[in-house]
C-alpha atoms as a PDB file:
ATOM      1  CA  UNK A   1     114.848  64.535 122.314  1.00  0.00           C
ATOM      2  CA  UNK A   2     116.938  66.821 124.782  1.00  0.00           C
ATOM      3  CA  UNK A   3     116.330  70.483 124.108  1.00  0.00           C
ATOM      4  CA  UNK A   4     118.256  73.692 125.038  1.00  0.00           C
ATOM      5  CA  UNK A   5     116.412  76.773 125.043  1.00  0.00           C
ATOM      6  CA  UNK A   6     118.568  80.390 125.539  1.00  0.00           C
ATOM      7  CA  UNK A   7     116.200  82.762 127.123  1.00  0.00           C
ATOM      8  CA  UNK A   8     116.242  86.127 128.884  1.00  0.00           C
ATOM      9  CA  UNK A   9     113.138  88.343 129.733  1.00  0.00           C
ATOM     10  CA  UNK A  10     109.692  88.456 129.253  1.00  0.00           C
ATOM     11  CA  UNK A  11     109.848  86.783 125.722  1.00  0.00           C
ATOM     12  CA  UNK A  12     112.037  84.291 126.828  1.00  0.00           C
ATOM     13  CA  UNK A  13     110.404  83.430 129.667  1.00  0.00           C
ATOM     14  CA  UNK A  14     107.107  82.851 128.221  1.00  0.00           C
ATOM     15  CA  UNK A  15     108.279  80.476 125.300  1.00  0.00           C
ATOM     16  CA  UNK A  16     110.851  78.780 128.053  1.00  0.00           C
ATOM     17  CA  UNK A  17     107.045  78.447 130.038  1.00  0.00           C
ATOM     18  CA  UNK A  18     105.467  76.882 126.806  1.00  0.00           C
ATOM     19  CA  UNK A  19     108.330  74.519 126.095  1.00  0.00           C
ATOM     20  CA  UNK A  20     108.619  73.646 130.219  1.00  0.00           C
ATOM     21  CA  UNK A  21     104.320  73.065 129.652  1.00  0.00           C
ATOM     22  CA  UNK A  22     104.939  70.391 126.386  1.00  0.00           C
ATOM     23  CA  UNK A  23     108.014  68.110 127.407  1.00  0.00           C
ATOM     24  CA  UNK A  24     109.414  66.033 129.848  1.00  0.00           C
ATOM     25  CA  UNK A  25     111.059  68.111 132.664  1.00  0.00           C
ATOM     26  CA  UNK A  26     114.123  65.478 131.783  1.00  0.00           C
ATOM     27  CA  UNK A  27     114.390  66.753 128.377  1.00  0.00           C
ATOM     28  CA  UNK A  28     114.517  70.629 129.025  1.00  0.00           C
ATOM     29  CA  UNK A  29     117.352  72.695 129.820  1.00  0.00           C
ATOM     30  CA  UNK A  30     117.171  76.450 130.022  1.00  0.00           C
ATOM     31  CA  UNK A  31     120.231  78.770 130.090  1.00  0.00           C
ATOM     32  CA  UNK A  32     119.632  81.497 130.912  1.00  0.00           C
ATOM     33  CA  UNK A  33     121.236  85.390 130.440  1.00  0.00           C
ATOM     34  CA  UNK A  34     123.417  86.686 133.520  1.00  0.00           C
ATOM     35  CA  UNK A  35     124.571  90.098 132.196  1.00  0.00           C
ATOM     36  CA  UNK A  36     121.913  91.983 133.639  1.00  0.00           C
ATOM     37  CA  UNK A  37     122.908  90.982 136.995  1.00  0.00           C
ATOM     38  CA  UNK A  38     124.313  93.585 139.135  1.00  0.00           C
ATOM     39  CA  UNK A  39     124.371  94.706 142.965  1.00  0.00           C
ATOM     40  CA  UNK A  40     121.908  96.950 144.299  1.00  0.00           C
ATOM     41  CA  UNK A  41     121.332  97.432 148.077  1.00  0.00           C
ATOM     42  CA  UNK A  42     124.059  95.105 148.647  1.00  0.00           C
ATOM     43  CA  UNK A  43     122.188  92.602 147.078  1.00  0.00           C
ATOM     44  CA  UNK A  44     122.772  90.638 144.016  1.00  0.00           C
ATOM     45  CA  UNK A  45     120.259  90.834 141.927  1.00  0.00           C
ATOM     46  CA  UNK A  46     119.833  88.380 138.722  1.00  0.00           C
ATOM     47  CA  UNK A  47     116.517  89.757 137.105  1.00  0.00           C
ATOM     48  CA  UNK A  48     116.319  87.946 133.664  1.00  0.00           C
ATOM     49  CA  UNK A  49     117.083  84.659 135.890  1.00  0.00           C
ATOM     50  CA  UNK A  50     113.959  85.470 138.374  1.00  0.00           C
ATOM     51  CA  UNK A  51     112.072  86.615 135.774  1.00  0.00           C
ATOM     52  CA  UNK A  52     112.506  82.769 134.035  1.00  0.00           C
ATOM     53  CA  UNK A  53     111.914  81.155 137.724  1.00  0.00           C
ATOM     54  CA  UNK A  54     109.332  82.941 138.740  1.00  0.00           C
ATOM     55  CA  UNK A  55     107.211  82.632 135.302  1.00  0.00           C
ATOM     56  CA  UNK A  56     107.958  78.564 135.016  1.00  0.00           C
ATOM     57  CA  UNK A  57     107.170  78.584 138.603  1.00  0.00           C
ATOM     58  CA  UNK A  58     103.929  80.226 137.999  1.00  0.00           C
ATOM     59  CA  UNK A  59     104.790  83.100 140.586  1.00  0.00           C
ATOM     60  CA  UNK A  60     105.130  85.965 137.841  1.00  0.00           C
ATOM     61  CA  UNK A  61     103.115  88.802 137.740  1.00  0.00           C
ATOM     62  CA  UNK A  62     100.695  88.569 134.806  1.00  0.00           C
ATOM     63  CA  UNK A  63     100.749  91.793 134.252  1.00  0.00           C
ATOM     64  CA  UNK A  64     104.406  93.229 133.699  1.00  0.00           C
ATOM     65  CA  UNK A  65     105.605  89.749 133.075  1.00  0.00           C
ATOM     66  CA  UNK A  66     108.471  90.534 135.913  1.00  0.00           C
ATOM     67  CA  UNK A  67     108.308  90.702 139.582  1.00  0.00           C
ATOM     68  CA  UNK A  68     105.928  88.133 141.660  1.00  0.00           C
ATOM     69  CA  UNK A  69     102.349  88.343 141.872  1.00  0.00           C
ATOM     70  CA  UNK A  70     100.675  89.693 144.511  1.00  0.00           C
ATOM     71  CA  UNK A  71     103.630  91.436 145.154  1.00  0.00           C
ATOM     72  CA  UNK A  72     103.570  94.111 148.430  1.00  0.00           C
ATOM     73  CA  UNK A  73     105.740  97.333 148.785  1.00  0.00           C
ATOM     74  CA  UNK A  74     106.415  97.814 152.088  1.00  0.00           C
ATOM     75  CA  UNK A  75     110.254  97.905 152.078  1.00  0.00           C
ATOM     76  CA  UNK A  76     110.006  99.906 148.958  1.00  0.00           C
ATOM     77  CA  UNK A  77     107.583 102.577 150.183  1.00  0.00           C
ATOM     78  CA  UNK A  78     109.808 102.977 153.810  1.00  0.00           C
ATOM     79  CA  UNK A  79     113.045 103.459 151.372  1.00  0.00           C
ATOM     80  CA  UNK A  80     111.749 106.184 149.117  1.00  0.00           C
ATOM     81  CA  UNK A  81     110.363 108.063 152.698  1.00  0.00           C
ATOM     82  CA  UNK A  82     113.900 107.883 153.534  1.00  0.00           C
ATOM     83  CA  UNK A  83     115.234 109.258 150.571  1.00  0.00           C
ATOM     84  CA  UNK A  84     116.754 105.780 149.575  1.00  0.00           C
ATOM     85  CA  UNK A  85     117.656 104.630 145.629  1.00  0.00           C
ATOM     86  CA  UNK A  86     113.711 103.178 144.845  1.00  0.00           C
ATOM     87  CA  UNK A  87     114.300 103.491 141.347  1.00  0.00           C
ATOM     88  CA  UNK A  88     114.824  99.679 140.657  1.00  0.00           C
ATOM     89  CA  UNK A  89     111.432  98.406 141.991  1.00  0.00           C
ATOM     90  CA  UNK A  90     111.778  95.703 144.656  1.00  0.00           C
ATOM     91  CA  UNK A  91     108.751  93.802 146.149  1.00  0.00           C
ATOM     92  CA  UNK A  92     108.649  92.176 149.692  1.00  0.00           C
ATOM     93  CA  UNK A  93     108.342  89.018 148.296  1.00  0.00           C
ATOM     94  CA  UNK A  94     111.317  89.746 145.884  1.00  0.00           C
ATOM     95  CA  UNK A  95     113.437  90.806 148.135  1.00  0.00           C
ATOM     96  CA  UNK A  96     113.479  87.800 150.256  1.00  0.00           C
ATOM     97  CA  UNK A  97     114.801  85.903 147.156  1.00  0.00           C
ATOM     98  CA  UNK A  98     117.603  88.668 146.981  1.00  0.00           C
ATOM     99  CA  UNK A  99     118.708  88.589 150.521  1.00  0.00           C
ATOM    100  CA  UNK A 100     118.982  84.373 150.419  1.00  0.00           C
ATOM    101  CA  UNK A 101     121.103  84.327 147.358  1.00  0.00           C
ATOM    102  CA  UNK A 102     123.387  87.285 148.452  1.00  0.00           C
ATOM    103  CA  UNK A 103     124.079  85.246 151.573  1.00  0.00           C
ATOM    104  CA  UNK A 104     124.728  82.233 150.228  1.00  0.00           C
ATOM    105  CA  UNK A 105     127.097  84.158 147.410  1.00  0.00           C
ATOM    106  CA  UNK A 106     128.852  85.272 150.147  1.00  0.00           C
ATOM    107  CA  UNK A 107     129.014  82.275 151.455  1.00  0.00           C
ATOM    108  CA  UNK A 108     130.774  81.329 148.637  1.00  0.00           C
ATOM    109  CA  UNK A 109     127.946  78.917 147.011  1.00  0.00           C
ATOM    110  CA  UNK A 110     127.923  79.503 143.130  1.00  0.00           C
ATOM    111  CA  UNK A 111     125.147  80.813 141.534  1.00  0.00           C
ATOM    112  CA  UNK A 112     123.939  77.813 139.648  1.00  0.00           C
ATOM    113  CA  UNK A 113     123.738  75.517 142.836  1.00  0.00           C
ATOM    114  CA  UNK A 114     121.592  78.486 144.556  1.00  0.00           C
ATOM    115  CA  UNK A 115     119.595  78.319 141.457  1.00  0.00           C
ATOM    116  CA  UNK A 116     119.083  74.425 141.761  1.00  0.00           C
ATOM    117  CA  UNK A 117     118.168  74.959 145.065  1.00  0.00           C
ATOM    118  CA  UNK A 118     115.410  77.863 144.278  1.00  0.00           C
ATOM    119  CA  UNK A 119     113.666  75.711 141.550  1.00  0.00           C
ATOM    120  CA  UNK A 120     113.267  72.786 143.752  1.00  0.00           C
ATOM    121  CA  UNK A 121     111.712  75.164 146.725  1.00  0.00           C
ATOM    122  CA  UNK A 122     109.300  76.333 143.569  1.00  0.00           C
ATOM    123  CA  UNK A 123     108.248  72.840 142.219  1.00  0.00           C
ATOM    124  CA  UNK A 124     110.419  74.014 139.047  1.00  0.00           C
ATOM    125  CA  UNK A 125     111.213  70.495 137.155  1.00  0.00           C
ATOM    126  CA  UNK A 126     112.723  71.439 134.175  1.00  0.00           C
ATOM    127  CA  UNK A 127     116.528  72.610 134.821  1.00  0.00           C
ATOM    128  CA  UNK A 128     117.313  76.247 134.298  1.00  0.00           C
ATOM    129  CA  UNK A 129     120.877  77.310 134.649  1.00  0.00           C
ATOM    130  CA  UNK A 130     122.436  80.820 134.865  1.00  0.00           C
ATOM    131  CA  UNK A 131     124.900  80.811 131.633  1.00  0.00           C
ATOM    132  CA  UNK A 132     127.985  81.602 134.418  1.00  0.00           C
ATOM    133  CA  UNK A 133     128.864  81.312 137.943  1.00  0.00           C
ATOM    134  CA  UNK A 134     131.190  84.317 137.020  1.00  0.00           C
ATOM    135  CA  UNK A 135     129.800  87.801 137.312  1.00  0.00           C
ATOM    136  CA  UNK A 136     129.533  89.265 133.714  1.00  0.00           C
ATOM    137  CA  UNK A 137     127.778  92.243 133.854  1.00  0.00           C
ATOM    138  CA  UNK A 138     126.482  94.501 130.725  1.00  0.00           C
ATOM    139  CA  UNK A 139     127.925  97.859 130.268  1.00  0.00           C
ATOM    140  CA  UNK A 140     126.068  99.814 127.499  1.00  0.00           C
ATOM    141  CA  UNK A 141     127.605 102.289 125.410  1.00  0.00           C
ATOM    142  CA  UNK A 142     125.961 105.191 124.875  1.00  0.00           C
ATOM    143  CA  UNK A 143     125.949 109.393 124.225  1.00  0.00           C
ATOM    144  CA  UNK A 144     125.982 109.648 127.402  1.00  0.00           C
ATOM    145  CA  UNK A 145     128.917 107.578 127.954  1.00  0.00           C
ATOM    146  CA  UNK A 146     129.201 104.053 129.009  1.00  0.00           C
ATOM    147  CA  UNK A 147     126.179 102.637 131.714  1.00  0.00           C
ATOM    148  CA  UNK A 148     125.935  99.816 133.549  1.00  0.00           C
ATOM    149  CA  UNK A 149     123.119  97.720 132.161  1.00  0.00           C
ATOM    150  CA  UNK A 150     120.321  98.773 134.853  1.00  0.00           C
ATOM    151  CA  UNK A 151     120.957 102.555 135.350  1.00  0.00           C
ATOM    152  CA  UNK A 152     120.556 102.286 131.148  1.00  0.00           C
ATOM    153  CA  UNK A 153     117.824 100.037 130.823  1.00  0.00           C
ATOM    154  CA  UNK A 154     115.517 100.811 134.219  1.00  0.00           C
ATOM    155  CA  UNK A 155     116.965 104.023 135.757  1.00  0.00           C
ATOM    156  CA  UNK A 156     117.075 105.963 132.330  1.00  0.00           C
ATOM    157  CA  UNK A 157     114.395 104.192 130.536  1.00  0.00           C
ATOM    158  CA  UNK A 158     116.500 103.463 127.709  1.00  0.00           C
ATOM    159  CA  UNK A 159     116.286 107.002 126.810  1.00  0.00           C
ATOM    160  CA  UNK A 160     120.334 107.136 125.866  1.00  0.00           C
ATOM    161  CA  UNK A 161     121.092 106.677 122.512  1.00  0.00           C
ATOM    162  CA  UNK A 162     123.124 103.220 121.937  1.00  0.00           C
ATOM    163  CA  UNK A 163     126.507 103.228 120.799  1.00  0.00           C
ATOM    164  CA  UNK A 164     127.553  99.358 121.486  1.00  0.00           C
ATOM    165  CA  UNK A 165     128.073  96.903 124.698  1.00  0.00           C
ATOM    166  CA  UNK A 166     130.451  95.519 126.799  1.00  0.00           C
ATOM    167  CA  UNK A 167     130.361  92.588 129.181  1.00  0.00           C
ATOM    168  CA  UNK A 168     132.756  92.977 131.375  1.00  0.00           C
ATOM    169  CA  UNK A 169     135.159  90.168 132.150  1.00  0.00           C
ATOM    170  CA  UNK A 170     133.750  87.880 128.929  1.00  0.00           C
ATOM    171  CA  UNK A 171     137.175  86.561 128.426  1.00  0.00           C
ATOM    172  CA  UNK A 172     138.001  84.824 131.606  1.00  0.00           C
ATOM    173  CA  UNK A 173     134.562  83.962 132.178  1.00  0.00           C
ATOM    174  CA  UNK A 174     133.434  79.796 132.587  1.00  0.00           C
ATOM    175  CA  UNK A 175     130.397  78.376 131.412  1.00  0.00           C
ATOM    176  CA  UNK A 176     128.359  77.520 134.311  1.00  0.00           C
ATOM    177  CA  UNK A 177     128.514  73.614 135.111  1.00  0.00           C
ATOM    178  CA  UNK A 178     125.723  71.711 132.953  1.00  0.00           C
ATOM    179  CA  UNK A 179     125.806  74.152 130.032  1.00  0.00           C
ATOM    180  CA  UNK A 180     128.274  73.007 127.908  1.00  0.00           C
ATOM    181  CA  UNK A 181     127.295  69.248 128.424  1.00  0.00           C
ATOM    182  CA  UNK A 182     123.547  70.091 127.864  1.00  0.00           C
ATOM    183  CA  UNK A 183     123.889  71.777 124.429  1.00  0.00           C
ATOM    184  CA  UNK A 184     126.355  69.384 123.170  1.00  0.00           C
ATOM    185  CA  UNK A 185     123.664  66.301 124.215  1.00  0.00           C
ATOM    186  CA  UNK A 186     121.115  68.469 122.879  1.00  0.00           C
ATOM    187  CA  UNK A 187     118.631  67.366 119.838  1.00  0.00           C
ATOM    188  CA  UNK A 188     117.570  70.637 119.346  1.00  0.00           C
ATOM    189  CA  UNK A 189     118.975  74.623 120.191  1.00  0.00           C
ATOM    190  CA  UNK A 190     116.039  77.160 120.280  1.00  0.00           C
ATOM    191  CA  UNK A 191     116.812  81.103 120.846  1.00  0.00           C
ATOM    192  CA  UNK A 192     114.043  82.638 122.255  1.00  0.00           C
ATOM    193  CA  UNK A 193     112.117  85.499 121.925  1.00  0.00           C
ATOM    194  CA  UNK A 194     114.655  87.481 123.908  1.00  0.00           C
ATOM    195  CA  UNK A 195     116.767  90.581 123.040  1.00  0.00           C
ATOM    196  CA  UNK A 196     119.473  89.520 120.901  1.00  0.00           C
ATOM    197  CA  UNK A 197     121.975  92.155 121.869  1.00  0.00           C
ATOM    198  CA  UNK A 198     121.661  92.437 125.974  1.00  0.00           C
ATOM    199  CA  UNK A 199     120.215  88.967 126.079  1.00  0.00           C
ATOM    200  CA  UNK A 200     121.352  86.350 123.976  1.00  0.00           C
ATOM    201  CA  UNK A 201     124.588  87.678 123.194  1.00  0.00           C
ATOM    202  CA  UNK A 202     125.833  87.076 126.453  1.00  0.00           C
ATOM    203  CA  UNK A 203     124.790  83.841 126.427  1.00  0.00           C
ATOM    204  CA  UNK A 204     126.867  83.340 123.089  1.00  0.00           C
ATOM    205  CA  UNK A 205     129.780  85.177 124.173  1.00  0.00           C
ATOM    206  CA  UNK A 206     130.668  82.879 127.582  1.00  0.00           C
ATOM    207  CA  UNK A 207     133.601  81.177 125.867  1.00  0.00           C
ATOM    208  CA  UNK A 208     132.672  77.946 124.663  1.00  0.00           C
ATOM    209  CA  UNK A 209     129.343  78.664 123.954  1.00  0.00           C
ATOM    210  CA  UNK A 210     129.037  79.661 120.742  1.00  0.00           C
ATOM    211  CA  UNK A 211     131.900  76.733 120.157  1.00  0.00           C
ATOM    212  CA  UNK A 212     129.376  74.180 120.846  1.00  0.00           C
ATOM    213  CA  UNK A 213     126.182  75.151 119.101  1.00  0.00           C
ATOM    214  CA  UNK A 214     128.069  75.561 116.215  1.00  0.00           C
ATOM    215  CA  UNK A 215     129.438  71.549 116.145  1.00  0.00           C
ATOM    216  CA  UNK A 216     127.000  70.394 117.536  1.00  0.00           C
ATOM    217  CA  UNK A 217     124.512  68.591 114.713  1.00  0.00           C
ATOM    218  CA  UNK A 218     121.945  70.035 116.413  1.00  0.00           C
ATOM    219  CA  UNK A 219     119.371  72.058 114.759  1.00  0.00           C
ATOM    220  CA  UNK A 220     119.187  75.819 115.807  1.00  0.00           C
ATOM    221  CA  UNK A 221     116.218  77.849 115.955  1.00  0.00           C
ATOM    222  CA  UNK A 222     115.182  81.611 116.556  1.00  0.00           C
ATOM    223  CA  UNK A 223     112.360  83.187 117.415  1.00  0.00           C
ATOM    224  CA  UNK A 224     111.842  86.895 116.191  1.00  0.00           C
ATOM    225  CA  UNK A 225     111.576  89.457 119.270  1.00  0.00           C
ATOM    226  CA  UNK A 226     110.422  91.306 116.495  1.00  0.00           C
ATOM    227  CA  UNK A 227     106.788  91.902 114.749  1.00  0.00           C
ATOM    228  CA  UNK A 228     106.480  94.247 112.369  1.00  0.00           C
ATOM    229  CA  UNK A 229     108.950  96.763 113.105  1.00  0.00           C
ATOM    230  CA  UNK A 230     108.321  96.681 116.963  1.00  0.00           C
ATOM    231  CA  UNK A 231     109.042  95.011 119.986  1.00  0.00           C
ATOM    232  CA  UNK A 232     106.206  93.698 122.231  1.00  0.00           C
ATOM    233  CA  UNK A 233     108.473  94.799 125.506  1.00  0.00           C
ATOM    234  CA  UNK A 234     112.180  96.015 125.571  1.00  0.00           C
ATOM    235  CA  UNK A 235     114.038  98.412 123.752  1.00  0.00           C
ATOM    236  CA  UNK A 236     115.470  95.606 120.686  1.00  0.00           C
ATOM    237  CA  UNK A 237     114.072  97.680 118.148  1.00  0.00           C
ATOM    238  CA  UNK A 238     115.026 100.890 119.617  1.00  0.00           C
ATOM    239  CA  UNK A 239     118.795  99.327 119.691  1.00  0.00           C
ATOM    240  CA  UNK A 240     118.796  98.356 115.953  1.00  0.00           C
ATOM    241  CA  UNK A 241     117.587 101.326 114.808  1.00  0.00           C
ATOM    242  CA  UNK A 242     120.199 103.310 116.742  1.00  0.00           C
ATOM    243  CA  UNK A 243     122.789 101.306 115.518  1.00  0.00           C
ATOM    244  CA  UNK A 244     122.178 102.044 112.051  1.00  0.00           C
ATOM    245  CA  UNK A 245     120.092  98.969 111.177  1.00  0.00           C
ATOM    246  CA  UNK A 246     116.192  98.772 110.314  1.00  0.00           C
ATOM    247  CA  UNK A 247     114.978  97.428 112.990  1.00  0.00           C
ATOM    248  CA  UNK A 248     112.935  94.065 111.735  1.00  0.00           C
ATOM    249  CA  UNK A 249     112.535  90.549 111.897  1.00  0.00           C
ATOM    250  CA  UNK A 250     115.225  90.348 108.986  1.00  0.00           C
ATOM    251  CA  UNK A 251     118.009  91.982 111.599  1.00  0.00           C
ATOM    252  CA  UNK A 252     116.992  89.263 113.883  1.00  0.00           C
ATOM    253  CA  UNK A 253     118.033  86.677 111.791  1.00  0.00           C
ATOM    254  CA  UNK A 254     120.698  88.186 110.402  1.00  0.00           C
ATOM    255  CA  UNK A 255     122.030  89.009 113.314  1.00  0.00           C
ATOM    256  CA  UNK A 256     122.482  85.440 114.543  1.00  0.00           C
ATOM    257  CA  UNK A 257     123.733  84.408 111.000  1.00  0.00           C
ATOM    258  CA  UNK A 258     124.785  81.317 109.866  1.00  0.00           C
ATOM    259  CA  UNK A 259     124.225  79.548 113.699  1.00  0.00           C
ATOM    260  CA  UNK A 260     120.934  79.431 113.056  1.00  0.00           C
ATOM    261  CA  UNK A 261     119.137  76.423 110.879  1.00  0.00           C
ATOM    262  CA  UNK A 262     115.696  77.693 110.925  1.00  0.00           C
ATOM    263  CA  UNK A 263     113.673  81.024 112.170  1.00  0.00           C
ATOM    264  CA  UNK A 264     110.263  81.744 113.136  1.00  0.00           C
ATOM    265  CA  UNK A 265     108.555  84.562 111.609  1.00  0.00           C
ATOM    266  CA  UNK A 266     105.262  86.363 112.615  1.00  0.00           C
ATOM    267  CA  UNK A 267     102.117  86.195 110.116  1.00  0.00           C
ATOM    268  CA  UNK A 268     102.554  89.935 110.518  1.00  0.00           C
ATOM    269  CA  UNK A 269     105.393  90.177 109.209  1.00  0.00           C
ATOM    270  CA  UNK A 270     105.369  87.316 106.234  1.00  0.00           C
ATOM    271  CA  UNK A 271     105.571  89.583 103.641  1.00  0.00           C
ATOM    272  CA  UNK A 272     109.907  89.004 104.541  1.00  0.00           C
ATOM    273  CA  UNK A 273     109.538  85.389 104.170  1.00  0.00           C
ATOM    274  CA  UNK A 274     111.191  85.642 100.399  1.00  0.00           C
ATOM    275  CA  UNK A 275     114.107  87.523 101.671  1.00  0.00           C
ATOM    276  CA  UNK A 276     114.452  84.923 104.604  1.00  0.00           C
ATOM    277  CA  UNK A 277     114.317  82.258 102.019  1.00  0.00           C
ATOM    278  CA  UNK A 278     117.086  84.426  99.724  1.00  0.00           C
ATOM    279  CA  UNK A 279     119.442  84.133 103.403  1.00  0.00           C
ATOM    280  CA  UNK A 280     118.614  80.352 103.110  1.00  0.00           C
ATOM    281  CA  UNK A 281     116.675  80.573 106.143  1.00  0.00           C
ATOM    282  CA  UNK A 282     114.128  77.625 106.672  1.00  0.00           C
ATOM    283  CA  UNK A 283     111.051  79.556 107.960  1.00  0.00           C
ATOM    284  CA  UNK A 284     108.132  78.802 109.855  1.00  0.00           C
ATOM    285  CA  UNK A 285     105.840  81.337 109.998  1.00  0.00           C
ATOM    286  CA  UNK A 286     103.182  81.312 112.417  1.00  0.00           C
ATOM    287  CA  UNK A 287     101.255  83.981 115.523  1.00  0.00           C
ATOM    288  CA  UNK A 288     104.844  84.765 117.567  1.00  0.00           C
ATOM    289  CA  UNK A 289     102.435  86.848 120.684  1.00  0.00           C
ATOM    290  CA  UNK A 290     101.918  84.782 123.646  1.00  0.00           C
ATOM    291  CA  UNK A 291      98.831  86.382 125.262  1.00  0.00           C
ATOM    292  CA  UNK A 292      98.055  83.529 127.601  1.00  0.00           C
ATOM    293  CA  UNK A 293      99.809  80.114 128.501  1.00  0.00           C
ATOM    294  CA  UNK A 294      97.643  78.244 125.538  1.00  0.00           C
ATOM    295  CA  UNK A 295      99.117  80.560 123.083  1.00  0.00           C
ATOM    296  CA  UNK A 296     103.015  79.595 124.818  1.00  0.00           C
ATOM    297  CA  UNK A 297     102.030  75.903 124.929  1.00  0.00           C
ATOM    298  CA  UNK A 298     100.829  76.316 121.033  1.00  0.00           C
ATOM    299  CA  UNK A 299     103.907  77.920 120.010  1.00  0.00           C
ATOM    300  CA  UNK A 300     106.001  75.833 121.881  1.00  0.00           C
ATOM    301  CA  UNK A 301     104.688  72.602 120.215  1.00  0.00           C
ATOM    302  CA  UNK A 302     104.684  74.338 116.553  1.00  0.00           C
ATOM    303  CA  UNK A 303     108.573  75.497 116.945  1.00  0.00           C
ATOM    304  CA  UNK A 304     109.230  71.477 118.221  1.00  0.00           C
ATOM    305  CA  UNK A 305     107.665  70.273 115.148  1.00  0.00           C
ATOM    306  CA  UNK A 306     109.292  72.834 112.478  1.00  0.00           C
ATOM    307  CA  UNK A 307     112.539  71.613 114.830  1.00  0.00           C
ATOM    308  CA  UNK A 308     111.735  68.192 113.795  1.00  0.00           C
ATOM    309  CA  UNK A 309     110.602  68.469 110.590  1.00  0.00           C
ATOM    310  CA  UNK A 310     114.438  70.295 109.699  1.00  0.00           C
ATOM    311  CA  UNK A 311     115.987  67.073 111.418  1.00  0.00           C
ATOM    312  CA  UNK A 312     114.355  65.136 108.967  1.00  0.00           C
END
């Protein structure tokens, strides 16, 4: 069975790990959110697709989930002496991976090919794909006025209240090569554990996405980012509750609608599997925290067989 995962950050990474742990490299495609991308240093910098690489690759730091491990800060400590912008946190080893995809971007090499490339330097089987070779970055809307994605989310610390979001040049954007093919020849869509606003719904938006989730006889499942009111990392909750909605694993769902064919609940939080049932959600509820790679392996494997169990 070919499976699609959409995945962005530390959530998505780790189920995209358990998934990449329990089938065949052949049968595992990962697309993967683009709108956080943006150009610092004059260098483009994708994190949510590093973060993905570098955790299947079994690079990431354990303990922030992002960056490399045993990362060094040389280049960061001689550009805050200088008075440089070292408020996005970039690692020696990091930057290297910067520098080689800015020059090949320049020299005019798309960002999925690059990509390619960097998982088979990593030992990376299953494919990942960025969900555009077109630059779509986030703006976020907030009190402050709009932000670009990173000044909001690392710069500020999330501290401005949300408004809404943008991603800029949706419209004439182009589904990276391999994306549309892979979900439509897919047995099986999963959402991961990812922000739905700054992660998955850029994913959705690239036209043609959406289009082909939604006829494709594919089953569609979501994990909740959500437990019990909270996120484990990210500011989701802190964006629901800011727009105006309770921020729970109800708003999840919800907020992905009628694409989705099943959802994945929390134990936590099963005290909202009758109103799930009310939206005509199939549910599966089971421990959503992945701790350590048995616990992404586990939940990989149990979302696989409630996947298989709705083809039925």
């Amino acid at each position: 069975m070919k499976v699609v995962a959409l995945a962005g950050g530390v959530g998505g990474a780790k189920l995209a790990d358990g998934l990449a742990q329990v089938l065949p490299a052949e049968d595992l495609t990962i697309i993967v959110n683009t709108g956080d991308d943006f150009e610092h240093l004059n260098l483009h910098i994708s994190p949510d697709l590093d973060t993905v690489c570098y955790t299947l690759a079994g690079i990431a730091n354990p303990i922030t989930g992002w960056g490399r491990a045993s990362e060094t800060w040389s280049m960061l400590e001689t550009l805050s002496e200088l008075g440089g912008p070292s408020w996005f946190r970039l690692g020696d080893r990091d930057l290297g991976v910067h520098l080689e995809r800015t020059r090949r971007l320049r020299l005019g090499d798309p960002l999925s090919q690059i990509t390619r490339d960097f998982c088979r330097a990593w030992g990376i089987e299953a494919t990942i794909l960025p969900m555009s070779d077109d630059f779509i970055p986030t703006w976020v809307d907030t009190n402050e006025g709009e932000l670009p994605f990173q000044e909001y989310f690392v710069h500020r610390r999330c501290t401005p209240l949300v408004k809404g979001f943008r991603f800029q040049g949706i419209e004439k954007a182009c589904a990276a090569p391999g994306v549309l093919e892979a979900i439509r020849d897919a047995g099986l869509v999963i959402v991961c554990p990812s922000n739905p606003w700054v992660s998955i719904d850029p994913i959705l938006a690239v036209p043609g996405v959406r289009d082909a989730i939604e006829n494709s006889q594919a089953p569609v499942l979501a994990v909740s980012p959500i437990i019990a009111g909270q996120t484990i990392k990210g500011p989701a909750a802190k964006m629901y509750a800011e727009l105006g909605i309770k921020p729970s694993a109800i708003a999840v769902a919800r907020h992905y609608g009628t694409l989705l064919s099943g959802f994945i609940l929390d134990v936590l939080d099963r005290d909202l599997l009758a109103s799930l049932q009310i939206d005509r959600h199939q549910v599966l509820v089971t421990e959503t925290v992945m701790k350590t790679r048995e616990d992404r392996c586990r939940l990989a494997q149990e979302v696989l067989s409630f996947g298989i169990g709705i083809m039925v």
